[in-house]
N, C-alpha and C. Protein backbone atom coordinates (compact mmCIF):
# COMPACT_ATOMS: atom_id res chain seq x y z
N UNK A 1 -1.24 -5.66 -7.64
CA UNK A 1 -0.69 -6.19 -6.42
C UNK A 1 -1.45 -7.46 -6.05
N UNK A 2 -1.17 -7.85 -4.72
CA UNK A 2 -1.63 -9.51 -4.86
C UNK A 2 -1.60 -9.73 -3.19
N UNK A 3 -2.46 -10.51 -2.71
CA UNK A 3 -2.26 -11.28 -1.38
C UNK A 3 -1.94 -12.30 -1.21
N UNK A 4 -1.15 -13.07 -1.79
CA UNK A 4 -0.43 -14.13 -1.78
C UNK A 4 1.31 -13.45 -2.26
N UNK A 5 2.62 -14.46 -1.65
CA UNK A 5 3.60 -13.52 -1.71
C UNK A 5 4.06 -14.44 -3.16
N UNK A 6 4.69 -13.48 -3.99
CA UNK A 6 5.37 -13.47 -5.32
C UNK A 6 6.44 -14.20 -5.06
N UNK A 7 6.96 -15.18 -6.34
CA UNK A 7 8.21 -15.87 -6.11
C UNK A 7 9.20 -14.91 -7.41
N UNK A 8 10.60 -14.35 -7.14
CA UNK A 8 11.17 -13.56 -7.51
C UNK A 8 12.11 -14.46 -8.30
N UNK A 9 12.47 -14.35 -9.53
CA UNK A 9 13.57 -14.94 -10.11
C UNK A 9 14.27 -13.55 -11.26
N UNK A 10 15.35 -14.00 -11.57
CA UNK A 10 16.15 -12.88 -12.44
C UNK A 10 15.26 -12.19 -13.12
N UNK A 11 14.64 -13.15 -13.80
CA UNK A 11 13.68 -12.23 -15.16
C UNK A 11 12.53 -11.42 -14.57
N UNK A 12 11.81 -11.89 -13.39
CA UNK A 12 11.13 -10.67 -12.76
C UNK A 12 11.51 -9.81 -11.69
N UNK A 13 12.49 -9.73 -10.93
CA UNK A 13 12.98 -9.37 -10.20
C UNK A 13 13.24 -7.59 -10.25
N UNK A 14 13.86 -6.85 -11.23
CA UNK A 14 13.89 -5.73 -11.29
C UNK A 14 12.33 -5.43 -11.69
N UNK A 15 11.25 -5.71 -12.64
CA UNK A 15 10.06 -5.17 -12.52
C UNK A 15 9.00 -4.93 -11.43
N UNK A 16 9.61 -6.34 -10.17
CA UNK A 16 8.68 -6.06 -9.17
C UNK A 16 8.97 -5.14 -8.28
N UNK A 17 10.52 -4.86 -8.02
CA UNK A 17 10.73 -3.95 -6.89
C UNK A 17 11.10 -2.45 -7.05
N UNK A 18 10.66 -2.37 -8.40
CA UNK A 18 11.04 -1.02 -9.09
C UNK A 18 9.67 0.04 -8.42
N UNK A 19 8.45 -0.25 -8.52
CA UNK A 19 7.36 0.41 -8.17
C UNK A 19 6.80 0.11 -6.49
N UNK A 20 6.18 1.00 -6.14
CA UNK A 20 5.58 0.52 -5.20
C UNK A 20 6.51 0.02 -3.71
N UNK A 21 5.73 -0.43 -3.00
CA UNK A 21 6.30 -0.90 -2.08
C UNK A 21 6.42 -2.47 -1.34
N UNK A 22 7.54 -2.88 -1.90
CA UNK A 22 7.91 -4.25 -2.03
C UNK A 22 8.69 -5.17 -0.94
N UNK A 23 8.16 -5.96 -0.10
CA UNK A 23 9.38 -6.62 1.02
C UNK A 23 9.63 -8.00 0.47
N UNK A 24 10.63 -8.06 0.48
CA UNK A 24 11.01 -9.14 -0.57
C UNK A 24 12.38 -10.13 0.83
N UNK A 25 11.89 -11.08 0.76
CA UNK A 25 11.99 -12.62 1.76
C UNK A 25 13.60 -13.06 0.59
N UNK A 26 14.71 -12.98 1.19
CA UNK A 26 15.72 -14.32 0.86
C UNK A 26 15.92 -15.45 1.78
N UNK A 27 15.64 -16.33 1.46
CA UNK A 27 15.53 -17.46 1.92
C UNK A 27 16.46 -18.83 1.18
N UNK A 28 16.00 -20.24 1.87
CA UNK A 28 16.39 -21.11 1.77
C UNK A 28 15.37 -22.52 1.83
N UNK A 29 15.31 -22.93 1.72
CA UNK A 29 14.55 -24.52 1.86
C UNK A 29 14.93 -25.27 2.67
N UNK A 30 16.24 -25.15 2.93
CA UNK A 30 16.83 -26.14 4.52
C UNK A 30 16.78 -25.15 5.40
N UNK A 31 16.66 -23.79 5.68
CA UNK A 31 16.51 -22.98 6.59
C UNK A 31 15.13 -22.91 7.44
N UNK A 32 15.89 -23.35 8.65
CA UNK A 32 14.29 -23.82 9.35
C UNK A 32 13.74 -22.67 9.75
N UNK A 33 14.38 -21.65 10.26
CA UNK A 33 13.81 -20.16 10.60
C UNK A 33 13.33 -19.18 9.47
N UNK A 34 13.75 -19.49 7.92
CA UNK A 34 13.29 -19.53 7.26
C UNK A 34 11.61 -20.21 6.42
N UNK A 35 11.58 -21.43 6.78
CA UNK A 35 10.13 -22.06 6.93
C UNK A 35 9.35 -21.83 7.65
N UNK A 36 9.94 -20.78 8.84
CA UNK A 36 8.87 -20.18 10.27
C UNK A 36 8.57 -19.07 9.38
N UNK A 37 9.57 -18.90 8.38
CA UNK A 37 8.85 -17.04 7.71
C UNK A 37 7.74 -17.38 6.91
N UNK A 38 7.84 -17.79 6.00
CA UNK A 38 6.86 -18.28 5.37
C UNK A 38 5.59 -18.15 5.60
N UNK A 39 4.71 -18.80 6.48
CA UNK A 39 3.41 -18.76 6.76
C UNK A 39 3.70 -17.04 7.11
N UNK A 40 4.23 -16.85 8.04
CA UNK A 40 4.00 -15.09 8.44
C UNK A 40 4.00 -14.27 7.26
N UNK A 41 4.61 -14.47 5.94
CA UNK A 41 4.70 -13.57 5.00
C UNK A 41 3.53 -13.77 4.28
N UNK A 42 2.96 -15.07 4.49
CA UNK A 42 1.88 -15.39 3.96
C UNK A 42 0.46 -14.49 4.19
N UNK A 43 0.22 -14.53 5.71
CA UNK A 43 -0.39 -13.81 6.79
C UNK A 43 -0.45 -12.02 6.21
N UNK A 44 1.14 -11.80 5.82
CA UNK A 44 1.13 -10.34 6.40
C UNK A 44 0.67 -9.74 4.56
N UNK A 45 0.59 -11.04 3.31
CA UNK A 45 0.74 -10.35 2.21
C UNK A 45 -0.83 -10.62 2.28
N UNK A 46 -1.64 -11.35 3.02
CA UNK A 46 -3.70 -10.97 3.08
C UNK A 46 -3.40 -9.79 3.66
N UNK A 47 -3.28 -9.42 4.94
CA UNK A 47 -3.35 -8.07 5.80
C UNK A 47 -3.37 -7.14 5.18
N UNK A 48 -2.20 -6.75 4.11
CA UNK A 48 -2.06 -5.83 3.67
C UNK A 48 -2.69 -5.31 2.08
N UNK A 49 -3.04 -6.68 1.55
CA UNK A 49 -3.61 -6.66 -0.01
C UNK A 49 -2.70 -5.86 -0.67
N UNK A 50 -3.39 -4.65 -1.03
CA UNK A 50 -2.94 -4.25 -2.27
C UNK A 50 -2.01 -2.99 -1.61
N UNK A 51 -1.88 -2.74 -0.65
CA UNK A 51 -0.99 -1.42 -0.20
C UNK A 51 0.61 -1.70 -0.62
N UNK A 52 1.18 -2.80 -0.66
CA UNK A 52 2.84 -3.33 -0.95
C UNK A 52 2.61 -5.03 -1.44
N UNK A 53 3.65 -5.54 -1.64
CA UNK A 53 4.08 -6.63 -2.57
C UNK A 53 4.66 -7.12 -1.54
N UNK A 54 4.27 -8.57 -1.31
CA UNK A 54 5.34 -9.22 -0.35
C UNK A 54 6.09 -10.32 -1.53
N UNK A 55 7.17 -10.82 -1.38
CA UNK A 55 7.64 -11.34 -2.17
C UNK A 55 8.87 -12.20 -1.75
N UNK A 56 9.54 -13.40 -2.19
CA UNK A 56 10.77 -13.88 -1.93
C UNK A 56 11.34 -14.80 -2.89
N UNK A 57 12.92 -14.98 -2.30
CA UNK A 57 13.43 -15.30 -3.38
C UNK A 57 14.49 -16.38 -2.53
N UNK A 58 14.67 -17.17 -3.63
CA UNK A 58 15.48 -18.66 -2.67
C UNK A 58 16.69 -18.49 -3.19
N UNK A 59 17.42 -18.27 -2.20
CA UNK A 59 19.06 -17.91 -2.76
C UNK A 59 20.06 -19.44 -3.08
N UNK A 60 19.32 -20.12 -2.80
CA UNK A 60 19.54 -21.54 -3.33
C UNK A 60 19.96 -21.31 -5.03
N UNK A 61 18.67 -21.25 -5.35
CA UNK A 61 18.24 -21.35 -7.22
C UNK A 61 19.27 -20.09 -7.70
N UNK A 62 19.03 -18.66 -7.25
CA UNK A 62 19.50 -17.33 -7.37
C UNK A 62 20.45 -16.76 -6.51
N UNK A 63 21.52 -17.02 -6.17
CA UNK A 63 22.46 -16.53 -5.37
C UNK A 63 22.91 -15.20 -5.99
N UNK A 64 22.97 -14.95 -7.41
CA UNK A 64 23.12 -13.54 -8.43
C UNK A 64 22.12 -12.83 -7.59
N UNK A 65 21.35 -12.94 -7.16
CA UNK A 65 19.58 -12.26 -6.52
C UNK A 65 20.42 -11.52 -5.74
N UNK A 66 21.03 -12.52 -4.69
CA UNK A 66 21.12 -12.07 -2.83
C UNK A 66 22.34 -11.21 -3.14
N UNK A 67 23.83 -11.26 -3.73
CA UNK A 67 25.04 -10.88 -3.84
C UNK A 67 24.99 -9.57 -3.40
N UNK A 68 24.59 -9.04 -4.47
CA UNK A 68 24.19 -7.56 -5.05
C UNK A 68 23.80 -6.94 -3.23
N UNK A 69 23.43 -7.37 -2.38
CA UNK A 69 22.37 -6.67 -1.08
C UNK A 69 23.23 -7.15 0.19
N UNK A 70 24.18 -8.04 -0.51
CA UNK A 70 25.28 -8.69 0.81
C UNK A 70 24.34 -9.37 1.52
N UNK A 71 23.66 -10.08 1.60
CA UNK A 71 22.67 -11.18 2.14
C UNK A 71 23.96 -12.08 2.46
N UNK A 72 24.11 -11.97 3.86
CA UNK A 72 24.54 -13.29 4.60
C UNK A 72 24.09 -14.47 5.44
N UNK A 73 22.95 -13.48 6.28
CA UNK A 73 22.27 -14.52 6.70
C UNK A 73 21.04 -14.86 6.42
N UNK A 74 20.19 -15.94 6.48
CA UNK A 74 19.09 -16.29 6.06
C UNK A 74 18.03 -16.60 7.20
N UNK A 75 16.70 -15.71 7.48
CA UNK A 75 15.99 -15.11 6.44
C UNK A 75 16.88 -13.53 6.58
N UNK A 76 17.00 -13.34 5.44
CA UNK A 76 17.19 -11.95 5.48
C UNK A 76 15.78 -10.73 4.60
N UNK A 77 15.17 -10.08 5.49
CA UNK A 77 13.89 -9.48 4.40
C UNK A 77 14.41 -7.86 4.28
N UNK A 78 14.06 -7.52 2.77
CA UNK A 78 14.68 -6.11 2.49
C UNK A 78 13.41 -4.89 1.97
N UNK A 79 13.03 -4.20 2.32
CA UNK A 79 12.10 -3.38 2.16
C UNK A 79 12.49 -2.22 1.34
N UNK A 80 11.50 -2.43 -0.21
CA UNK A 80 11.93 -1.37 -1.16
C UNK A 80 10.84 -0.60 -1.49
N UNK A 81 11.06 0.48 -1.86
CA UNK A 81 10.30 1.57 -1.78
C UNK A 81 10.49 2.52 -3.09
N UNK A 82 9.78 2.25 -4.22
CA UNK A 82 10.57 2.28 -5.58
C UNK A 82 11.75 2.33 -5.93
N UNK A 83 12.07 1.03 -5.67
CA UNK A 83 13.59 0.38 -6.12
C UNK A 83 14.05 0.30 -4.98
N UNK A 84 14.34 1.63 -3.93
CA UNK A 84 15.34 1.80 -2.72
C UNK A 84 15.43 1.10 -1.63
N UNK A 85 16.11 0.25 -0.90
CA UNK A 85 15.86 -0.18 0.21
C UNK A 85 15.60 0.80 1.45
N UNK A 86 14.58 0.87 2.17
CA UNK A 86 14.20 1.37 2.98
C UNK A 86 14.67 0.95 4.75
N UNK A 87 14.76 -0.35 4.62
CA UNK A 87 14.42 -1.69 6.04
C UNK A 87 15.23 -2.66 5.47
N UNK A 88 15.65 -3.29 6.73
CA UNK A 88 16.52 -4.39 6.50
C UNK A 88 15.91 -4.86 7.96
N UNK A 89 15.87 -6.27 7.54
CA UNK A 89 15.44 -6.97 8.92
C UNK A 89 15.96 -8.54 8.85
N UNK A 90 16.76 -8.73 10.11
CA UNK A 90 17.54 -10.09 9.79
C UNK A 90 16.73 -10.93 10.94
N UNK A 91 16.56 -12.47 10.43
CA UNK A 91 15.77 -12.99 11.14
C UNK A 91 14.70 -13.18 11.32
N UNK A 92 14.09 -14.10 12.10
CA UNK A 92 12.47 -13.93 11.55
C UNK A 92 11.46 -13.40 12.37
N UNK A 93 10.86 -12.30 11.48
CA UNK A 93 9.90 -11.07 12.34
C UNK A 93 8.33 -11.38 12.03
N UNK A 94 7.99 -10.78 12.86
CA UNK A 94 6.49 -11.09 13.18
C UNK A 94 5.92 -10.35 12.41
N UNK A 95 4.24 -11.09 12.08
CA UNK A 95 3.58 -10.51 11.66
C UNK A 95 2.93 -9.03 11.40
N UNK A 96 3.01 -8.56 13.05
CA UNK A 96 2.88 -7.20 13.46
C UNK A 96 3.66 -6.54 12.89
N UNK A 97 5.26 -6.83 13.28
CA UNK A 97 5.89 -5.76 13.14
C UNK A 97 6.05 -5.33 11.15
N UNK A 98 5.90 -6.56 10.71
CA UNK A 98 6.07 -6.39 8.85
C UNK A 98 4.84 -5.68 8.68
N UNK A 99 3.79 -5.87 9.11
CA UNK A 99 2.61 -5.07 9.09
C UNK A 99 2.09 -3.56 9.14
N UNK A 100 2.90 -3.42 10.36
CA UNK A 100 3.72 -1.77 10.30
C UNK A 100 4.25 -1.25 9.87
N UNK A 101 5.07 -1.47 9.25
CA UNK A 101 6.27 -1.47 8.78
C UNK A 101 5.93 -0.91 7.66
N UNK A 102 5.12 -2.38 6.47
CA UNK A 102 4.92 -1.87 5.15
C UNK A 102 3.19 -0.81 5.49
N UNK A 103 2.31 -0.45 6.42
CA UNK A 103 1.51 0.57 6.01
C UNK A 103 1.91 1.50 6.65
N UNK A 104 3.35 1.33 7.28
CA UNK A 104 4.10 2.96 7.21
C UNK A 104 5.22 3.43 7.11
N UNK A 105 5.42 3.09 5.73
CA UNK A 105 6.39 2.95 4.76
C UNK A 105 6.78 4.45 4.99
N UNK A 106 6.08 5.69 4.84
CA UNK A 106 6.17 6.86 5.13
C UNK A 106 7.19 7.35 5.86
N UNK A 107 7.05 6.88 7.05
CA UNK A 107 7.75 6.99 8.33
C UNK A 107 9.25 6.34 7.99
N UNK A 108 9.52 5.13 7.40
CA UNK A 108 10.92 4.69 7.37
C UNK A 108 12.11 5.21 6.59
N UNK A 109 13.14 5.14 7.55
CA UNK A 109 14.50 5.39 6.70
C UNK A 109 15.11 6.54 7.22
């Protein structure tokens, strides 16, 4: 696992969210509420180290990525929990609450 967040493309994409517990960022580059996520995912993937995977993916480059999860709006973040989505959170959320969230993964769903 890692404290910095993972950039997701086709070829790694099923290995990272298969194990463990993974929140994985779709995004954009012209999405300005999207560029507010950023630093926070940044933030929340030190906080947490090695307990979950923060991760994202630019539906720009990978739109095959987002399809599959019906990602309409951007940021959209999806919380998996070996493989399963657990959380869905549209918009851009705070540090706290992703923080909670992924060290109590337990509790969700």
């Amino acid at each position: 696992m890692s404290t910095t967040v993972t950039e997701l493309t086709p070829s790694n994409f099923s290995e990272n969210i298969t194990t463990g517990t993974v929140l994985v960022d779709f995004w954009a580059p012209w999405c300005m509420p999207c560029l507010m996520q950023i630093p926070i995912l940044e933030s929340v993937a030190k906080r947490i180290g090695d307990n979950a995977v923060v991760a994202k993916i630019n539906v720009e480059d990978f739109p095959e990525l987002a399809e599959p999860f019906a990602i309409n709006g951007i940021p959209t973040l999806l919380l998996f929990k070996e493989g399963e989505i657990i959380e869905r959170f549209s918009g851009v959320q705070t540090e706290d609450i992703l923080v909670d969230t992924l060290l109590n993964t337990d509790s969700v769903k």
